[in-house]
Protein backbone atom coordinates (compact mmCIF):
# COMPACT_ATOMS: atom_id res chain seq x y z
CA UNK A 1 75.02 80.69 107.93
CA UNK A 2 77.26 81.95 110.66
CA UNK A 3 76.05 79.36 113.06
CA UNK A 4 76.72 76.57 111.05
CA UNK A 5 80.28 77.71 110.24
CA UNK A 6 81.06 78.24 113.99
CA UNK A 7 79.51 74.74 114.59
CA UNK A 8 82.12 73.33 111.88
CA UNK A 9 84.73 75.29 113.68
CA UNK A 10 85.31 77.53 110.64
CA UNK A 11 85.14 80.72 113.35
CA UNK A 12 85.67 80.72 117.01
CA UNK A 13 82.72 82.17 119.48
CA UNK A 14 84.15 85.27 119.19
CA UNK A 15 84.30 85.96 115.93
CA UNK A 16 80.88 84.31 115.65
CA UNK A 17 79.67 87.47 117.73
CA UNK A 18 81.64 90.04 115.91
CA UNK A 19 79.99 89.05 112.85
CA UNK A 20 76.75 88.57 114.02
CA UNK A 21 74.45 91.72 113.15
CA UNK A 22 72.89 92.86 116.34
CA UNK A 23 71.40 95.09 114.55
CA UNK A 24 70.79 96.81 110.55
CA UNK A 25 71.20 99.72 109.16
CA UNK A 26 69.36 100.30 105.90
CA UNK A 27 72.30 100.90 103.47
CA UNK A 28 71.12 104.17 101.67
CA UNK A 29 72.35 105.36 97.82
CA UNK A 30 73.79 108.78 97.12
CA UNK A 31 75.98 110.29 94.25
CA UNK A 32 79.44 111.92 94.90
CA UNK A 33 80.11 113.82 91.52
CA UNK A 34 83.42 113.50 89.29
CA UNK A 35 84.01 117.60 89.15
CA UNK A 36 86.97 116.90 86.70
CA UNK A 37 84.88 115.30 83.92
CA UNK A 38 82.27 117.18 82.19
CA UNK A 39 78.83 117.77 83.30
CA UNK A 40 80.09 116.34 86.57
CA UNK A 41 78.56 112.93 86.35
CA UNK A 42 78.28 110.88 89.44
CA UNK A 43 80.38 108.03 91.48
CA UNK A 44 77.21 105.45 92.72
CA UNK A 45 77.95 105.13 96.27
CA UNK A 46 75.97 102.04 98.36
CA UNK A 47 76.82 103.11 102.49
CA UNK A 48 76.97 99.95 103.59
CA UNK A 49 78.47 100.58 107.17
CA UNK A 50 75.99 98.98 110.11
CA UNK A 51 74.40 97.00 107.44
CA UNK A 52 73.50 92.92 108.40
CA UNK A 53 76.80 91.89 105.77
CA UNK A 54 79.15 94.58 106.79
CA UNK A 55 80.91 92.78 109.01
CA UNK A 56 80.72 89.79 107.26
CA UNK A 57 82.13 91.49 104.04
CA UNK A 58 85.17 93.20 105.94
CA UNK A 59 86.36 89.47 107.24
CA UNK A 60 85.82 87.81 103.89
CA UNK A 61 88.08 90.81 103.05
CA UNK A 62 90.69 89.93 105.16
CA UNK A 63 91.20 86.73 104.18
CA UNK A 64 90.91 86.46 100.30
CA UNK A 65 92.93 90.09 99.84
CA UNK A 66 96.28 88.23 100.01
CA UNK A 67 95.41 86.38 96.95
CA UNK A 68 95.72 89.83 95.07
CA UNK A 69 98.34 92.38 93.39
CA UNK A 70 101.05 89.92 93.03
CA UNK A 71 101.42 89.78 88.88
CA UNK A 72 103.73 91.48 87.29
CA UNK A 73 100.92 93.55 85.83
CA UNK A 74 99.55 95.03 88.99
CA UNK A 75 100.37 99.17 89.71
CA UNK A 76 100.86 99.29 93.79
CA UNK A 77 101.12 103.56 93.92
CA UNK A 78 102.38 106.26 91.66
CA UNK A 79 106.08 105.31 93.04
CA UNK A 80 105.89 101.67 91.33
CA UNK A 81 104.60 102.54 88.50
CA UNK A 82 107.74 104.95 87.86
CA UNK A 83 109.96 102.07 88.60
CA UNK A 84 108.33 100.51 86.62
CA UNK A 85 108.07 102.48 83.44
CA UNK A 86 111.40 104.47 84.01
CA UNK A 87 113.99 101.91 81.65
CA UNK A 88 111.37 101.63 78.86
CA UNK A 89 112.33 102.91 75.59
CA UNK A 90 109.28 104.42 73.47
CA UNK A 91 110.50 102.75 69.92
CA UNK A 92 109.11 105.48 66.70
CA UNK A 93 106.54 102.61 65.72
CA UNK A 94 105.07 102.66 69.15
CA UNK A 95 102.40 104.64 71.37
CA UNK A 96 101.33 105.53 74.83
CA UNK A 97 97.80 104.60 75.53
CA UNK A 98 95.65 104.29 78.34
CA UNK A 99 92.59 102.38 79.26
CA UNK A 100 89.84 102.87 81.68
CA UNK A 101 87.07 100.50 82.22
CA UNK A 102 83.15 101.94 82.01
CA UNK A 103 81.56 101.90 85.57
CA UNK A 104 84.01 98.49 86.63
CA UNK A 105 82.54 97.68 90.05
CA UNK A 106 78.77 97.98 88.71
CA UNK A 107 79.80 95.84 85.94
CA UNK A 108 81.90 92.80 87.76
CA UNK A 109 80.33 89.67 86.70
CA UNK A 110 79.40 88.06 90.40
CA UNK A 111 79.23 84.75 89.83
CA UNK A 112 81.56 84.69 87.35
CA UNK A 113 84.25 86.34 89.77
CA UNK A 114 83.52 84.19 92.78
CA UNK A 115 84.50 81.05 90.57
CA UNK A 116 87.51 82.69 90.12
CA UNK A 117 87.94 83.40 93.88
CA UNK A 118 86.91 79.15 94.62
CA UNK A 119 89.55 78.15 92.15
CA UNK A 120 91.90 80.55 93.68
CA UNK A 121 91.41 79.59 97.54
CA UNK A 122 91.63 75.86 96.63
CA UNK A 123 95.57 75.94 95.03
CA UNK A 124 96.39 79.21 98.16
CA UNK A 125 98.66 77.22 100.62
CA UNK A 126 98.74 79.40 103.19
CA UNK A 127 94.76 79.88 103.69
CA UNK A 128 95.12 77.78 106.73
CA UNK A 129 97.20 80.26 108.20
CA UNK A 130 94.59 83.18 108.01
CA UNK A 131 91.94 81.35 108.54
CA UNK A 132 90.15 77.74 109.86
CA UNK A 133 86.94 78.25 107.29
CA UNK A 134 87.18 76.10 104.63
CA UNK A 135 86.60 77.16 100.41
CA UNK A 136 83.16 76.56 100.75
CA UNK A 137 82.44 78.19 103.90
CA UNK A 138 84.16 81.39 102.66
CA UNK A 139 82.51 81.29 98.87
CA UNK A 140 79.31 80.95 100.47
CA UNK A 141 79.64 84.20 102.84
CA UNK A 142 81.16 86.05 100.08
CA UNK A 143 77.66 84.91 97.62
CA UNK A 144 75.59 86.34 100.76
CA UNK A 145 77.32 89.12 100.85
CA UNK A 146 77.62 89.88 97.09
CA UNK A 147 73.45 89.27 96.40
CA UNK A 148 72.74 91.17 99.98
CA UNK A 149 72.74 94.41 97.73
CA UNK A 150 69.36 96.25 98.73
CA UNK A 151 69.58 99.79 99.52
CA UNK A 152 66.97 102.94 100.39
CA UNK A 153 67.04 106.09 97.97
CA UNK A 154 64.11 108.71 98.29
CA UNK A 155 62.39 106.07 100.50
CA UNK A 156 61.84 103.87 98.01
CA UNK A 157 64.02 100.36 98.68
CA UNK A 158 66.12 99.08 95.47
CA UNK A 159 68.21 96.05 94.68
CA UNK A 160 71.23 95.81 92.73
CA UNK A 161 70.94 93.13 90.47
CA UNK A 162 74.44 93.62 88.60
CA UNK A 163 78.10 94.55 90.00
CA UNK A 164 79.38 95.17 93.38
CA UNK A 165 78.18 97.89 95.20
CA UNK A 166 80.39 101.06 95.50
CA UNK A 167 81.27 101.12 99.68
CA UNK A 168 80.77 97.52 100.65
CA UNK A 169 84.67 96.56 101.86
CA UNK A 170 85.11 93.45 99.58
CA UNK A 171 83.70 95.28 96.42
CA UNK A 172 87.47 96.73 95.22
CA UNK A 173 89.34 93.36 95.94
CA UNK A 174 86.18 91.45 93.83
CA UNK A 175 86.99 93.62 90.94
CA UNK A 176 90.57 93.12 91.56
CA UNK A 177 90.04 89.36 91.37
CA UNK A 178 88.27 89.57 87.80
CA UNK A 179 90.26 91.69 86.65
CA UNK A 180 93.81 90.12 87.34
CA UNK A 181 91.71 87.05 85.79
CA UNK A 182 90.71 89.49 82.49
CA UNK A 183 94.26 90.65 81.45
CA UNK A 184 95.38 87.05 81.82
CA UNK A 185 93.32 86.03 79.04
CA UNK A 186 93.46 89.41 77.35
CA UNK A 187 97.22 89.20 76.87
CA UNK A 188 97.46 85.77 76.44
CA UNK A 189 94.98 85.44 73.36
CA UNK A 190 96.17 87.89 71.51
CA UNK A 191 99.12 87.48 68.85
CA UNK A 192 100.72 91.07 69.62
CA UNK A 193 99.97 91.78 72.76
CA UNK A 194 101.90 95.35 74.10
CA UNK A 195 105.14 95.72 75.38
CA UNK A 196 104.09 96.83 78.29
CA UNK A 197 100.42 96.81 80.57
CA UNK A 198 100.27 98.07 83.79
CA UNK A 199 96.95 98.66 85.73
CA UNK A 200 95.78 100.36 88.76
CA UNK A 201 92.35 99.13 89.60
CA UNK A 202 90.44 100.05 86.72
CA UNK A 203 93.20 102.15 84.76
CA UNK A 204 95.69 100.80 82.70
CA UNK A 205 98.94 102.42 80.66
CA UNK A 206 100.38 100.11 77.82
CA UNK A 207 102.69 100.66 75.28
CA UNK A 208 101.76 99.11 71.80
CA UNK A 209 103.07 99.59 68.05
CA UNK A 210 100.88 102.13 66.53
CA UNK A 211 99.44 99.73 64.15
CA UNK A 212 98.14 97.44 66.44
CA UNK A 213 96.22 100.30 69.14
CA UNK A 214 92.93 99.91 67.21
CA UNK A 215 92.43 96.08 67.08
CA UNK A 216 94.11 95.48 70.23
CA UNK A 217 91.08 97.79 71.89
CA UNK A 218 88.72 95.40 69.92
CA UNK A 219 89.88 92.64 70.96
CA UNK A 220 89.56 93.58 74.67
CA UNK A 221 86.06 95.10 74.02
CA UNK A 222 85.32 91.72 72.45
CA UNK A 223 86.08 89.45 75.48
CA UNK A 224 83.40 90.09 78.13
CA UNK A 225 79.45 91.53 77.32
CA UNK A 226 79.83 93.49 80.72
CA UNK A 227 83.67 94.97 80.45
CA UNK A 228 84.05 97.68 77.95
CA UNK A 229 87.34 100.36 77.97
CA UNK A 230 87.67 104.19 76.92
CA UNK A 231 90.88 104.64 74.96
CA UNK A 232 92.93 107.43 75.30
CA UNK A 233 96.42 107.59 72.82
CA UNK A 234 99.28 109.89 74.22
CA UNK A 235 98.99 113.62 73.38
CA UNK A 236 102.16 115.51 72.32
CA UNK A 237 103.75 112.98 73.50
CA UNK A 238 102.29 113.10 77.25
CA UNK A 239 99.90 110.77 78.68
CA UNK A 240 98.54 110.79 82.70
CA UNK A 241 98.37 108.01 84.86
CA UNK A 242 97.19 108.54 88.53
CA UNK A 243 98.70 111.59 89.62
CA UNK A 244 101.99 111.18 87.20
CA UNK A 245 102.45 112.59 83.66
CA UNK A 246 104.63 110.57 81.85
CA UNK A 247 106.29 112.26 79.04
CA UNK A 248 108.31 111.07 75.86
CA UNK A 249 111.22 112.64 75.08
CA UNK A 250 112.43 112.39 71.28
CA UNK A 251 115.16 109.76 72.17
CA UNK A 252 111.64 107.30 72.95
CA UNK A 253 112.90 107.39 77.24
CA UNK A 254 110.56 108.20 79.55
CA UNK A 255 110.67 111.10 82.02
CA UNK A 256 108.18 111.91 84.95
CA UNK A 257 106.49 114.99 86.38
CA UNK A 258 103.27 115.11 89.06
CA UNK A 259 100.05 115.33 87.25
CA UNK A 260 97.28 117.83 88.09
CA UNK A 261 93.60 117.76 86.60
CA UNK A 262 92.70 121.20 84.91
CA UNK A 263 89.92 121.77 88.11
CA UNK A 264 92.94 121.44 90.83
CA UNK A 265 93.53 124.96 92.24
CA UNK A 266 95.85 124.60 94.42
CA UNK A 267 94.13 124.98 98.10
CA UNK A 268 95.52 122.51 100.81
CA UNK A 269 94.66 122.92 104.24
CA UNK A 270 94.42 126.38 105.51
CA UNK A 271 97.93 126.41 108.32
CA UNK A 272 94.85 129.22 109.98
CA UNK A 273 92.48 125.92 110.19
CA UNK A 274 91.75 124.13 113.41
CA UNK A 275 94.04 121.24 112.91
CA UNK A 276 97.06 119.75 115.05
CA UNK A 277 99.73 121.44 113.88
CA UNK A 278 101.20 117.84 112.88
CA UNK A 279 98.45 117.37 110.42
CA UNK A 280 99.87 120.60 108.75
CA UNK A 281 103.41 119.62 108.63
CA UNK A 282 102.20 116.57 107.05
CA UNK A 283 100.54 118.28 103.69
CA UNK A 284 104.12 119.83 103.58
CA UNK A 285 105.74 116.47 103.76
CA UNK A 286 103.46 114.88 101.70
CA UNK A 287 103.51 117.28 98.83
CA UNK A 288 107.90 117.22 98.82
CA UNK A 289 107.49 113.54 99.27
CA UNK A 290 105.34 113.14 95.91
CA UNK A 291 107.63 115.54 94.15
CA UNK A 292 110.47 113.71 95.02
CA UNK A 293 108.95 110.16 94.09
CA UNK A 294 107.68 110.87 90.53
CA UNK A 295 109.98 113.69 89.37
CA UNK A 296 112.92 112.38 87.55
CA UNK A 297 114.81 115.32 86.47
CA UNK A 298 116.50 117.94 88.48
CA UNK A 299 115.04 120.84 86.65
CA UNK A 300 111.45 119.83 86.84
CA UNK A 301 111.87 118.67 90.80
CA UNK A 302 112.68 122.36 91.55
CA UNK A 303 110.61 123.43 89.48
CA UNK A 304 107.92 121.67 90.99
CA UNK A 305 109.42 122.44 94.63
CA UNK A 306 109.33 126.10 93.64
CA UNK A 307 105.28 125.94 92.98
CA UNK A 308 104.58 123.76 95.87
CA UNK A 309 106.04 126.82 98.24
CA UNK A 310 104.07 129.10 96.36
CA UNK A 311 100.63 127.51 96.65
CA UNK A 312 101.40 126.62 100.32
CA UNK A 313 102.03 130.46 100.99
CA UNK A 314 99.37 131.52 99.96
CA UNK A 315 97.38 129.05 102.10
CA UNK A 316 99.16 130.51 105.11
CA UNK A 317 102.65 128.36 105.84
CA UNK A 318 105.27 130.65 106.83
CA UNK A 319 108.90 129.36 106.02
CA UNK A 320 109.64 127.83 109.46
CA UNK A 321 106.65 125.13 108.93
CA UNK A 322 108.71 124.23 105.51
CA UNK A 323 111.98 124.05 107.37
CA UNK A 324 110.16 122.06 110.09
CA UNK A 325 108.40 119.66 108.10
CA UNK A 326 111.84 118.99 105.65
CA UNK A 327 113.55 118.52 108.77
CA UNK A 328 111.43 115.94 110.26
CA UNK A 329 111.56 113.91 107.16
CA UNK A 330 115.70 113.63 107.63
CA UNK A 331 114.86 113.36 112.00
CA UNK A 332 112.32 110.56 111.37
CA UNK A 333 115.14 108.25 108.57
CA UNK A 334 117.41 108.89 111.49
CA UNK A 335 115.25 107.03 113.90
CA UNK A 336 114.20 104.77 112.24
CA UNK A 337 117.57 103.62 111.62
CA UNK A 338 118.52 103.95 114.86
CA UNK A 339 114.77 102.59 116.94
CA UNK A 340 115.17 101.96 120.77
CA UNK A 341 113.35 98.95 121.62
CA UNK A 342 114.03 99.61 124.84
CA UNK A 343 110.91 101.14 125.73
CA UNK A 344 108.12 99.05 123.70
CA UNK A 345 104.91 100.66 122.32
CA UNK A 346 102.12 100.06 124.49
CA UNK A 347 99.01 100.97 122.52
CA UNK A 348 97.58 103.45 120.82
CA UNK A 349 95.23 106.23 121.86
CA UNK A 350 92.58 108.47 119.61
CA UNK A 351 92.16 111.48 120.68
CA UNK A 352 89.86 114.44 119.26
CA UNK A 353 91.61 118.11 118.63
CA UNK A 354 91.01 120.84 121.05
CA UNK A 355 93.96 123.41 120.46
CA UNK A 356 96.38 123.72 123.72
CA UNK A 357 94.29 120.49 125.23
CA UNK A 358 95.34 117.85 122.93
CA UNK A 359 98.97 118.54 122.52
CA UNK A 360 99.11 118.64 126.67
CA UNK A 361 97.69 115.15 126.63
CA UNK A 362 99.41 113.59 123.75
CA UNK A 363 102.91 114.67 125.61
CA UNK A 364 101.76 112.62 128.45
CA UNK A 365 100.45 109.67 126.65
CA UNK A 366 104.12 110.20 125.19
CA UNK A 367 105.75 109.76 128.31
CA UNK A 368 103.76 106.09 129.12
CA UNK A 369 105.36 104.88 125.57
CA UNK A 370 101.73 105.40 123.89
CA UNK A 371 100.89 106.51 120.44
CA UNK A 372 98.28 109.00 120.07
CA UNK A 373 96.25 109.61 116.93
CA UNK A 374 94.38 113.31 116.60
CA UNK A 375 90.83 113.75 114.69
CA UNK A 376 89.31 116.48 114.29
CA UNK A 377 85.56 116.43 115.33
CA UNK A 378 84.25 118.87 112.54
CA UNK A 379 85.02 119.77 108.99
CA UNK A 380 82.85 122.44 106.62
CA UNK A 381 82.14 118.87 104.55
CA UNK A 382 80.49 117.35 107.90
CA UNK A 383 78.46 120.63 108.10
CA UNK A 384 77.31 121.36 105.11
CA UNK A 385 77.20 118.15 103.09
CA UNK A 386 74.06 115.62 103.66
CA UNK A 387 74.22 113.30 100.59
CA UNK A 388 72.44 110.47 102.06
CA UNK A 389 68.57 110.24 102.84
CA UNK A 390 68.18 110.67 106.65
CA UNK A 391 67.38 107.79 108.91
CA UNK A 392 64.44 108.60 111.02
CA UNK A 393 65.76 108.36 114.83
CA UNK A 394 63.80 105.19 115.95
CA UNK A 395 65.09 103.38 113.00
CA UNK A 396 68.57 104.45 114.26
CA UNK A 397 71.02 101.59 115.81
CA UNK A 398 73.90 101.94 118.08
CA UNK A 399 71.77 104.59 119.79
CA UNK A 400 72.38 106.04 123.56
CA UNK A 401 69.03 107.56 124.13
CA UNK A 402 67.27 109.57 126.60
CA UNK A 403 63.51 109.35 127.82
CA UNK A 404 62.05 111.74 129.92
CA UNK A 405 58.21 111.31 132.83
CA UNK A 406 56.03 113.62 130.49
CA UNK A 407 54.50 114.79 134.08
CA UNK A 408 57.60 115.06 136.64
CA UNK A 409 61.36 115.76 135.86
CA UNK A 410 62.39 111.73 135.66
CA UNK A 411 64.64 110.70 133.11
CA UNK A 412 66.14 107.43 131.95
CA UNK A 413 69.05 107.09 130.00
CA UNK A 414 69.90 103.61 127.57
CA UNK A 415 72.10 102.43 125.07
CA UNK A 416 71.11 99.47 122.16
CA UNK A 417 72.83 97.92 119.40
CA UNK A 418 69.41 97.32 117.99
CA UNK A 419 67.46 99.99 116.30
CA UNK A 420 66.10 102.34 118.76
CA UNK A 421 61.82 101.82 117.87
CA UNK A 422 62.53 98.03 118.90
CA UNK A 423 64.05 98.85 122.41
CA UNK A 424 61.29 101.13 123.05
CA UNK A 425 59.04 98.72 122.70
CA UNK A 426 60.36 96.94 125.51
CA UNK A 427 60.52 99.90 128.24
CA UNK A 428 56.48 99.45 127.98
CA UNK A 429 56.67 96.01 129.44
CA UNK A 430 55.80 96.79 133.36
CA UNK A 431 59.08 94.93 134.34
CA UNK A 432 61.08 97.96 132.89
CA UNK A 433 61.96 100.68 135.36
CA UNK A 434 60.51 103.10 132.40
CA UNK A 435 57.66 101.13 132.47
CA UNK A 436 57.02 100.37 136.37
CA UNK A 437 56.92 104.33 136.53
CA UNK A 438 53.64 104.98 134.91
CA UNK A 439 52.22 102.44 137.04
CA UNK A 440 53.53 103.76 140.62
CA UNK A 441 53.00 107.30 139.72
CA UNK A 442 50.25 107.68 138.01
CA UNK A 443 52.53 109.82 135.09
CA UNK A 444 52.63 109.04 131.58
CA UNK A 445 56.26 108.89 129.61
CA UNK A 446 56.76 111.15 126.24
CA UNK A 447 57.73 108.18 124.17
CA UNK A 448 56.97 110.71 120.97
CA UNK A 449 60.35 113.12 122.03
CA UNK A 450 62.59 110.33 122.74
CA UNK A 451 65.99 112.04 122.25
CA UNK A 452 69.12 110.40 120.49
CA UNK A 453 71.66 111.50 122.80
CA UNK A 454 74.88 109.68 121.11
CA UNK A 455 75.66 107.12 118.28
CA UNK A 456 78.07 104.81 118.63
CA UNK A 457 78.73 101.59 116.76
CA UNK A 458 81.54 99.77 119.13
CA UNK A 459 80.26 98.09 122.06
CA UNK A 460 82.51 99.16 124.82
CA UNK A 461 82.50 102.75 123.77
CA UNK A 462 78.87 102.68 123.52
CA UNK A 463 78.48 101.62 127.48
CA UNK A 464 80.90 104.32 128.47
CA UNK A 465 78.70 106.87 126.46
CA UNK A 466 75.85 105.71 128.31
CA UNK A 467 77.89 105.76 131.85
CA UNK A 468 78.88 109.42 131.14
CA UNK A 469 75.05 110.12 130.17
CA UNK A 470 73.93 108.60 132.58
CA UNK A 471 76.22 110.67 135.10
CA UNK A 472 75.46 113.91 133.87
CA UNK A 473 71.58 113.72 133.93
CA UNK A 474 71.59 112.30 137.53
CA UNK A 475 68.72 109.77 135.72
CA UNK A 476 66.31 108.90 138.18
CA UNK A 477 64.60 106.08 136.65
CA UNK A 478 68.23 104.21 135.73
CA UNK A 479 68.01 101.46 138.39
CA UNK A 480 71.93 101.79 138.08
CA UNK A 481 74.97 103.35 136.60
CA UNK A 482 75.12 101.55 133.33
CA UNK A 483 76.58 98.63 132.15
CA UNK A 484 80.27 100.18 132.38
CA UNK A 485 81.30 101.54 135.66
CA UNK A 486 83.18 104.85 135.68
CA UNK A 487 86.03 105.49 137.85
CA UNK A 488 84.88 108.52 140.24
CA UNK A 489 87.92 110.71 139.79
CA UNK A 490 85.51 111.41 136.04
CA UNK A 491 83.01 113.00 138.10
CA UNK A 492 84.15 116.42 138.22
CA UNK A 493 85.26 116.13 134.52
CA UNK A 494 81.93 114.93 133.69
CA UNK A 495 79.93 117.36 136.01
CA UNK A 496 81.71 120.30 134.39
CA UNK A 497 81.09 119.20 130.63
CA UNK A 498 77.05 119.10 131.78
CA UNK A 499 75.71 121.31 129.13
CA UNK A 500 72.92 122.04 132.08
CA UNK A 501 75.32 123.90 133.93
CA UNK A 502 75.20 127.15 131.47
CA UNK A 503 72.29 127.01 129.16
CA UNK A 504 70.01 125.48 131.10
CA UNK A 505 69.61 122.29 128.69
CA UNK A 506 70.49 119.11 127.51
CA UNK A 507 72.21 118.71 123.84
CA UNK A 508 71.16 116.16 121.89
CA UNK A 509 72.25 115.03 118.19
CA UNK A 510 68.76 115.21 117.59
């Protein structure tokens, strides 16, 4: 499929090879529960990253996600939908109600929806401009993509027959498309349609006459075998949407205040945690910049200020990192406003936290005009939490791996997009340097304890992986350095990070 849209000039070389899957990773099931509803029931989750239509589904993506959010309907953030709720007058005859749709992603009608998508692309005027593929060319992708929905749970492979899958990329902006497509005719056939509908993904808030909430939730019921809502009228005069609580007042205006589940117990990130201490700041900023967004009144803002210091005290934040973080939020309108583009940006940088290390090395990557980004490398969630069923290591992909003589101290060090048992195969063929070994020495390699040393899914980063590995084990076998040459001035750096050096062993992920 691929080829013959590169052949009609629907994708350049390039892209051809950045959407061709070198390799596949099974896409394995797991369950992340909803702690806020009862009996915690869980979110289906597909991982669909390394998979043959990941790629594929992350540039259909691209291109067709313009075509959403644009009605007058659609609920960007928590900030738009105060905008727009904030001038509407509750009249005495009519209701807050909400609506939620039952499992919407599992129950998006595929073909259906991709009809929708066709007719869509053909009348979109500027498709030419993100793209050379024609309607065809991207519906058919998207169908491959959509019905390529087999996944691996307790070793047993499934398929989905019905839905999107939960974690492929272009599942949300499907169920975006059929849904902008479902109001449309949901409003329009209906004689007394609500004042007001506003939806965020699978969520909506309307306001309707009182008399009209039950058959108006009939009627939508009524429309589509796979689409059903939960209803949910306003209580006391309250009703929550996203993280906002919008509340009636007695006049029938509308007033705002943030909106917390009954299991949030307000714990942020510990300031004691190892985390840049920009990453901190930002929960501060965050949390003042939410209050200040939804709150309307000046009494509940400081009222809500007042518990945000609270719960951040106890979590460790001393009053300088709220002065510090408030102040930055006035230091970064400033420069905005006042940008020197006399010095462009010249890239951007990722860099992971070590305390003291990283902040020395973001001030320098400063200095050359380039942005740095800081992850940090663990978390108790990476840790602790294994949802997914593990991939045995020579079904693994993206591997840098490690073989070692089972006989003499000779080790060879590789890298392969592909997954690791088919590579292997190939160091048996006499032509291989792990191969031509057995033969000249008479030794035997341990094929069974084949180590993964790394994982790494880009291409580039994946050759300097194996260049550093390589480096560090001083791999005999490795007729040279790897496919990415490393400057020397790494070698002490890379000599001194050789876990050999104190415990007398390699690590391994494995």
């Amino acid at each position: 499929m691929l080829k013959s849209i590169r052949d009609d000039g629907g994708i350049e070389e390039l892209k051809y090879k950045q959407l061709y899957p070198t390799a596949e990773e099974v896409p394995k099931f797991y369950g992340l529960p909803k702690v806020h509803k009862t009996n915690a029931p869980l979110r289906p989750i597909v991982a669909c990253r390394g998979s043959i239509a990941y790629n594929a589904s992350k540039y259909v993506a691209e291109i067709i996600s313009p075509l959403i959010g644009n009605t007058e309907h659609h609920i960007h953030n928590s900030k738009d939908l105060v905008t727009k709720l904030e001038d509407f007058v509750v009249q005495p005859d009519e209701q807050l109600v909400s609506y939620d749709v039952t499992a919407l992603f599992t129950c998006t009608p595929i073909n259906e929806t991709i009809n929708i998508i066709e007719s869509r692309l053909q009348s979109d005027a500027s498709l030419g401009q993100r793209t050379n593929m024609t309607v065809n060319h991207i519906t058919g992708l998207l169908r491959y993509v959509l019905t390529s929905t087999y996944f691996q749970y307790n070793n047993e492979f499934y398929a989905q027959v019905e839905g999107a899958a939960m974690g492929q990329p272009v599942s949300p902006i499907i169920a975006e498309f059929f849904m902008e497509d479902f109001e449309k005719k949901a409003l329009s056939y209906y004689p007394n349609p609500p004042r007001f509908w506003g939806r965020y993904v699978d969520d909506t808030v309307v306001i309707i006459k009182k008399s009209e909430v039950t058959a108006f939730t009939n009627h939508i019921n009524s429309l589509h075998p796979s689409i059903k809502f939960t209803m949910e009228r306003e209580d006391d005069g309250q009703l929550a949407m996203l993280d906002v609580l919008v509340k009636r007042a007695p006049d029938g205006s509308l007033k705002f205040q943030v909106y917390r589940k009954s299991t949030h117990t307000n714990q942020y990130l510990s300031f004691s945690s190892h985390h840049p201490l920009q990453h901190k700041l930002g929960v501060v900023r965050t949390l003042v910049d939410r209050a200040n967004t939804i709150v309307t009144t000046e009494d509940d803002k400081k009222e809500e200020i007042t518990g945000i210091r609270k719960s951040l005290a106890i979590c460790g934040y001393r009053k300088w990192a709220w002065d510090t973080a408030n102040n930055s939020i006035n230091s970064n309108r400033r420069s905005s406003r006042n940008k020197n583009t006399d010095h462009p940006n010249k890239g951007s940088v990722t860099l992971p936290y070590a305390e003291g290390v990283t902040e020395s090395l973001q001030r320098l990557f400063k200095s050359h005009h380039i942005t740095t980004h800081i992850k940090p490398q663990n978390s108790l969630r990476s840790l602790l939490v294994s949802p997914k069923d593990p991939t045995h290591k020579l079904d693994k992909s993206g591997a840098v791996y490690g073989l070692q003589c089972a006989d003499c101290d000779s080790t060879y060090v590789g890298e392969s997009a592909r997954p690791l048992r088919n590579r292997l195969k190939e160091h048996e063929r006499p032509s291989s340097p792990v191969g031509e070994h057995p033969m000249r020495a008479k030794h035997r390699i341990d094929w069974d304890n084949v180590r993964v040393l790394d994982r790494e899914s880009d291409w580039y980063r994946r050759g300097v992986r194996e260049a550093i590995h390589i480096k560090r084990r001083d791999c005999n076998l490795n007729r040279d350095q790897g496919r990415h040459i490393l400057p020397l001035s790494y070698d002490n750096i890379i000599k001194s990070c050789d876990p050999r050096n104190t415990s007398g062993h390699v690590t391994t992920t494995e």
